[in-house]
Protein backbone atom coordinates (compact mmCIF):
# COMPACT_ATOMS: atom_id res chain seq x y z
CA UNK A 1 107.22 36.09 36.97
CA UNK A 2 110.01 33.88 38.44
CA UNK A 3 113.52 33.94 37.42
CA UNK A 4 113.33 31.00 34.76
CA UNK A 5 110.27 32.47 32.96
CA UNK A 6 111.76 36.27 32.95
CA UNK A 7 115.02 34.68 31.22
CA UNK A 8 112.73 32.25 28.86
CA UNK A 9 111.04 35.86 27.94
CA UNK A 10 114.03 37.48 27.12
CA UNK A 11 115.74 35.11 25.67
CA UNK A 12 112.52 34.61 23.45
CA UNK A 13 112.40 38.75 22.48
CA UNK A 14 115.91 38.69 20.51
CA UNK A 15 114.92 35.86 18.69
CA UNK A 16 111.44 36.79 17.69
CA UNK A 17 111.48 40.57 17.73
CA UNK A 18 107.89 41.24 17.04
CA UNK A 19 107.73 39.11 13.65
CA UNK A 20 105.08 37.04 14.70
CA UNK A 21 101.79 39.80 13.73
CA UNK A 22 103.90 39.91 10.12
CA UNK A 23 103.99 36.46 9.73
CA UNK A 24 100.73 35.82 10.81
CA UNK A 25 98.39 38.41 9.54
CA UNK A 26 98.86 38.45 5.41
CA UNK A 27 97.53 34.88 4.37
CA UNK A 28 94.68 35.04 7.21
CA UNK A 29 93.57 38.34 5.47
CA UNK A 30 94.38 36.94 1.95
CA UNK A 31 92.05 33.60 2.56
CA UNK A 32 89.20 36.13 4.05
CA UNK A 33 89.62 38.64 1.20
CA UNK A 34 89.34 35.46 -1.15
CA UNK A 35 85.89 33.42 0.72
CA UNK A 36 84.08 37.08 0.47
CA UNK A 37 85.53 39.22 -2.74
CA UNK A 38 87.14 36.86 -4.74
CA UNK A 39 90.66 36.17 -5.96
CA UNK A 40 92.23 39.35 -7.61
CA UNK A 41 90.49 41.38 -4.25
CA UNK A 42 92.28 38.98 -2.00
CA UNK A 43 95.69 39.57 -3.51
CA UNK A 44 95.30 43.21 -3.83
CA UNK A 45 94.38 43.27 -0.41
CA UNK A 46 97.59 40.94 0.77
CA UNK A 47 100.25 43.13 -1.25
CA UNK A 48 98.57 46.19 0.08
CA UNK A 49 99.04 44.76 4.02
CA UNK A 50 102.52 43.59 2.88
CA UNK A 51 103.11 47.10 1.74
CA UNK A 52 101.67 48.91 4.60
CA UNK A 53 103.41 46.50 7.37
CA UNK A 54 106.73 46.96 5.41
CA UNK A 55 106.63 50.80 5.70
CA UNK A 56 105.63 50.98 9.24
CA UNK A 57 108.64 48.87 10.27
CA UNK A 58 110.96 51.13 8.21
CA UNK A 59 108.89 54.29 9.13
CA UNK A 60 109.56 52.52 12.91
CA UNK A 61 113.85 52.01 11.97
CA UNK A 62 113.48 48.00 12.69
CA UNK A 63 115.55 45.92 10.02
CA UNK A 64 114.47 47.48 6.41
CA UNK A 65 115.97 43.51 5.21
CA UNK A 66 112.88 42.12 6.94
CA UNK A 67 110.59 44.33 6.06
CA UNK A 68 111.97 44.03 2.71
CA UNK A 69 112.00 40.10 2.83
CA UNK A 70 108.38 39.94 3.87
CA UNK A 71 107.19 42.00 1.26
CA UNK A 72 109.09 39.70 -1.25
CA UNK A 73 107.74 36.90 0.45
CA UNK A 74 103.74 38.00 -0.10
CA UNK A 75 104.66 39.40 -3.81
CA UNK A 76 105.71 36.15 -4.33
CA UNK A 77 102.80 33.94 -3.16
CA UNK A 78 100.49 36.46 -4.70
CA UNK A 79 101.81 36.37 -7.88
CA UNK A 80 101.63 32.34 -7.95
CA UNK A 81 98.13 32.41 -6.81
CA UNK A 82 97.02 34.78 -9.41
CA UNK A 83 99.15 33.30 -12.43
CA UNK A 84 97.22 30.21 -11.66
CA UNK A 85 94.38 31.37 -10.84
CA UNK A 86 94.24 29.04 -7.70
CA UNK A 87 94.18 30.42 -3.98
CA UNK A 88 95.84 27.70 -2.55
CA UNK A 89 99.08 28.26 -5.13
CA UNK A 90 99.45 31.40 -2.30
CA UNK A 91 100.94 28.71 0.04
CA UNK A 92 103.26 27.02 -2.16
CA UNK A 93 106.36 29.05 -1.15
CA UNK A 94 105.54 27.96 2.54
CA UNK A 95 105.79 24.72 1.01
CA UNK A 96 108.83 25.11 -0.67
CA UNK A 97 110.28 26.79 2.53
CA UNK A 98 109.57 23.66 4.97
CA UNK A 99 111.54 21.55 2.09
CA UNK A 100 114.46 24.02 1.67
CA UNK A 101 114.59 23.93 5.30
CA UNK A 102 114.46 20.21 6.37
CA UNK A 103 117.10 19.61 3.73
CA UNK A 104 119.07 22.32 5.24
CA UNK A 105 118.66 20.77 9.10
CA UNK A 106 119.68 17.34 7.53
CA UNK A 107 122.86 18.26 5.44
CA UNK A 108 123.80 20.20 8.27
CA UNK A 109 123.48 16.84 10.81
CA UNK A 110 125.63 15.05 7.65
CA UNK A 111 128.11 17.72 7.72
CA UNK A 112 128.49 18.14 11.51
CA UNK A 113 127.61 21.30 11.77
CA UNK A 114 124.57 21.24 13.17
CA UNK A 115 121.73 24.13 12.24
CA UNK A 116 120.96 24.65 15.79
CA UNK A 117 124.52 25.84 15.99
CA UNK A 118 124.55 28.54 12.97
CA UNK A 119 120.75 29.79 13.73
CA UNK A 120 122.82 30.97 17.59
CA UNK A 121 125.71 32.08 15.68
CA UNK A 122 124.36 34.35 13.60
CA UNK A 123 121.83 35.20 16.69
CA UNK A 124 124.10 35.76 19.25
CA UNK A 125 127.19 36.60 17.31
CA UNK A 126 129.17 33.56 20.08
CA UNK A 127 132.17 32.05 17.88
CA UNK A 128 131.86 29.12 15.83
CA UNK A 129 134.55 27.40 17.29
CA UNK A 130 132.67 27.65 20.83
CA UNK A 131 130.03 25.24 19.00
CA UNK A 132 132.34 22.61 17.35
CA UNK A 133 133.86 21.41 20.54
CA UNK A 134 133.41 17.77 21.40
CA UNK A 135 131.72 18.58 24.81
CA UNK A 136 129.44 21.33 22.95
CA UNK A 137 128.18 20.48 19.35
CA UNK A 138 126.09 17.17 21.24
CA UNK A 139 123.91 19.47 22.45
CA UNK A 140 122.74 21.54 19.31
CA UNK A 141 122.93 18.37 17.49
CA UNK A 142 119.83 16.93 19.27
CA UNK A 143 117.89 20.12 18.99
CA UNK A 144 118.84 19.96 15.39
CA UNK A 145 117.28 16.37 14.98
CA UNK A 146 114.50 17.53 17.00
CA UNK A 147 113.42 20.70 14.44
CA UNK A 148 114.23 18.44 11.43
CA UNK A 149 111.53 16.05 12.52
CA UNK A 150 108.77 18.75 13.63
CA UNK A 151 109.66 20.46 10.18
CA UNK A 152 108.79 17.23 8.49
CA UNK A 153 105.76 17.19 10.53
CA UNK A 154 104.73 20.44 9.19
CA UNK A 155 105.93 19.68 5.45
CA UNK A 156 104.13 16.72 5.22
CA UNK A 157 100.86 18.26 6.54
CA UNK A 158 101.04 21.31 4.05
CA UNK A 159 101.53 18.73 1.25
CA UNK A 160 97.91 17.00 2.28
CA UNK A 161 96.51 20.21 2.86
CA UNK A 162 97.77 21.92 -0.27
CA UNK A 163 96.10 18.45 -2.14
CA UNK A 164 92.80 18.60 -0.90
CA UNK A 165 93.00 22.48 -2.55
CA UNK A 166 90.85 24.12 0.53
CA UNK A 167 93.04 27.28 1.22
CA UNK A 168 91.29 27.82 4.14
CA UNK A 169 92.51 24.72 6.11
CA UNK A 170 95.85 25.56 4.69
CA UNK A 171 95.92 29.09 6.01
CA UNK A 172 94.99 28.13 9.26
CA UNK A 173 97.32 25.19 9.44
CA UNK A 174 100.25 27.35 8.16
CA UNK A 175 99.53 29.93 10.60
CA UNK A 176 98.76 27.40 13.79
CA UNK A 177 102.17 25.24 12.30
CA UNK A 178 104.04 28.37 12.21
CA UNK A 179 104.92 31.30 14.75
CA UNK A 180 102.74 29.52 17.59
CA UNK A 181 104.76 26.40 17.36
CA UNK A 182 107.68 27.68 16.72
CA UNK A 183 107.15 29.96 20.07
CA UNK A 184 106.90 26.35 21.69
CA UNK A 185 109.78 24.99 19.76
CA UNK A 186 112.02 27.64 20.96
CA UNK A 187 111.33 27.18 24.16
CA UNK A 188 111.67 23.13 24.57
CA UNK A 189 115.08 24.33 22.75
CA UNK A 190 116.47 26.42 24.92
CA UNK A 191 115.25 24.61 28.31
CA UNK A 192 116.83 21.11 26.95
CA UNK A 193 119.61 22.84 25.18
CA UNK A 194 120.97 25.06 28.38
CA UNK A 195 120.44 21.44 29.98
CA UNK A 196 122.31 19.26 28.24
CA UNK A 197 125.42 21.77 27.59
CA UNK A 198 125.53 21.99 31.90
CA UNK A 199 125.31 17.98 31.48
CA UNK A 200 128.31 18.00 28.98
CA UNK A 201 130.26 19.95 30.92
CA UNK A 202 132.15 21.89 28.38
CA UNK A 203 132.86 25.88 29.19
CA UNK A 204 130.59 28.67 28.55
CA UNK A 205 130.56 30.59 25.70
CA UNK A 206 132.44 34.11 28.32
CA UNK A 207 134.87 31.09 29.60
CA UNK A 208 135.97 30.03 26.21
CA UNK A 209 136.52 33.33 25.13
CA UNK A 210 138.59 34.05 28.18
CA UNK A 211 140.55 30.93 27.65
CA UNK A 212 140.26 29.20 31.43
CA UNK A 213 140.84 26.03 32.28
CA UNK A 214 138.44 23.74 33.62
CA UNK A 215 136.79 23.36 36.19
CA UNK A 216 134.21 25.13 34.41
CA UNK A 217 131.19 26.89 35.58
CA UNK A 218 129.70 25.84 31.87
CA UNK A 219 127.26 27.83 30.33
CA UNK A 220 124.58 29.06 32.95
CA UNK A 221 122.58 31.43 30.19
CA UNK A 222 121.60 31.18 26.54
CA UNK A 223 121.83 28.59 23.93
């Protein structure tokens, strides 16, 4: 593996963590359980994978708020699916989710404090301050403009999807439009992110801290 991939990788690990298999796994199961046993079996069957993933990631000491929040998440879906008695009501907070989220990118671009920004922040734990600078914020401004439009992408497909009322399309689109793309998303980020910040020219995140004047190296690692 060359140099550029290995730092892609690990760049990639403390973002994702291992979430993907979480993400992924409940409504694929919950659409199967549904096509062969029916509705109630299918969200039996996605609380009790919910339940089971949950405790092995506490039983493992990850996070016990993301185990928690996935758990939430499934109760949630399952709940709307059997209250209405409709499989494809299991999506709906996905739906919801890509909304809350788009209007989050966009009053962030409005505001100037672009969501590309915060999601590193509260990532990387680099200071706010280092991301509001002139020669800086350009940068996660464009990959902010770039998510808002494939999150659009994605909303406005669920919407179609969730209209014709075939939960299996919608599973499969939610899963294909989720942790795989977002994998590739990531990545286009953080190759035309680290790019345009050495193209700005502004310091890098150790620099600013240290308070040195420019020259600057700029920011050679992470986004």
């Amino acid at each position: 593996m060359g140099k550029k991939q290995l730092e892609i990788f690990e760049e990639l690990k403390t973002v994702v963590s291992g979430k993907t298999f979480d993400a992924l796994l409940p409504p694929l199961i919950f659409v199967v359980a549904n096509g062969l046993f029916g509705l109630d079996v299918a969200v039996a069957t996605a609380l009790a994978l919910a339940l089971l993933l949950s405790a092995t990631r506490i039983i493992r000491k990850h996070n016990w708020k993301y185990a928690l929040g996935g758990l939430l998440g499934v109760s949630l879906a399952s709940a709307l699916a059997y209250l209405t008695r409709s499989a494809t009501s299991y999506f709906i907070p996905a739906i919801v989710s890509s909304g809350l989220l788009l209007m989050l990118a966009l009053a962030s671009l409005t505001a100037g404090k672009p969501l590309a920004a915060w999601a590193s922040h509260l990532t990387r734990g680099w200071p706010l301050s280092w991301f509001w600078r002139r020669d800086i914020r350009p940068a996660y401004r464009e990959v902010t403009l770039f998510w808002a439009a494939l999150i659009l992408m994605r909303l406005i497909i669920q919407i179609i999807l969730f209209q014709s009322g075939d939960p299996s399309r919608l599973a499969w689109a939610n899963a294909l439009l989720g942790w795989p793309v977002i994998l590739v998303v990531l990545v286009l980020s953080y190759l035309y992110g680290t790019w345009r910040l050495r193209r700005l020219g502004g310091p890098g995140v150790e620099e600013y801290q240290a308070g040195k004047k420019p020259p600057w190296q700029g920011q050679t690692r992470g986004f």
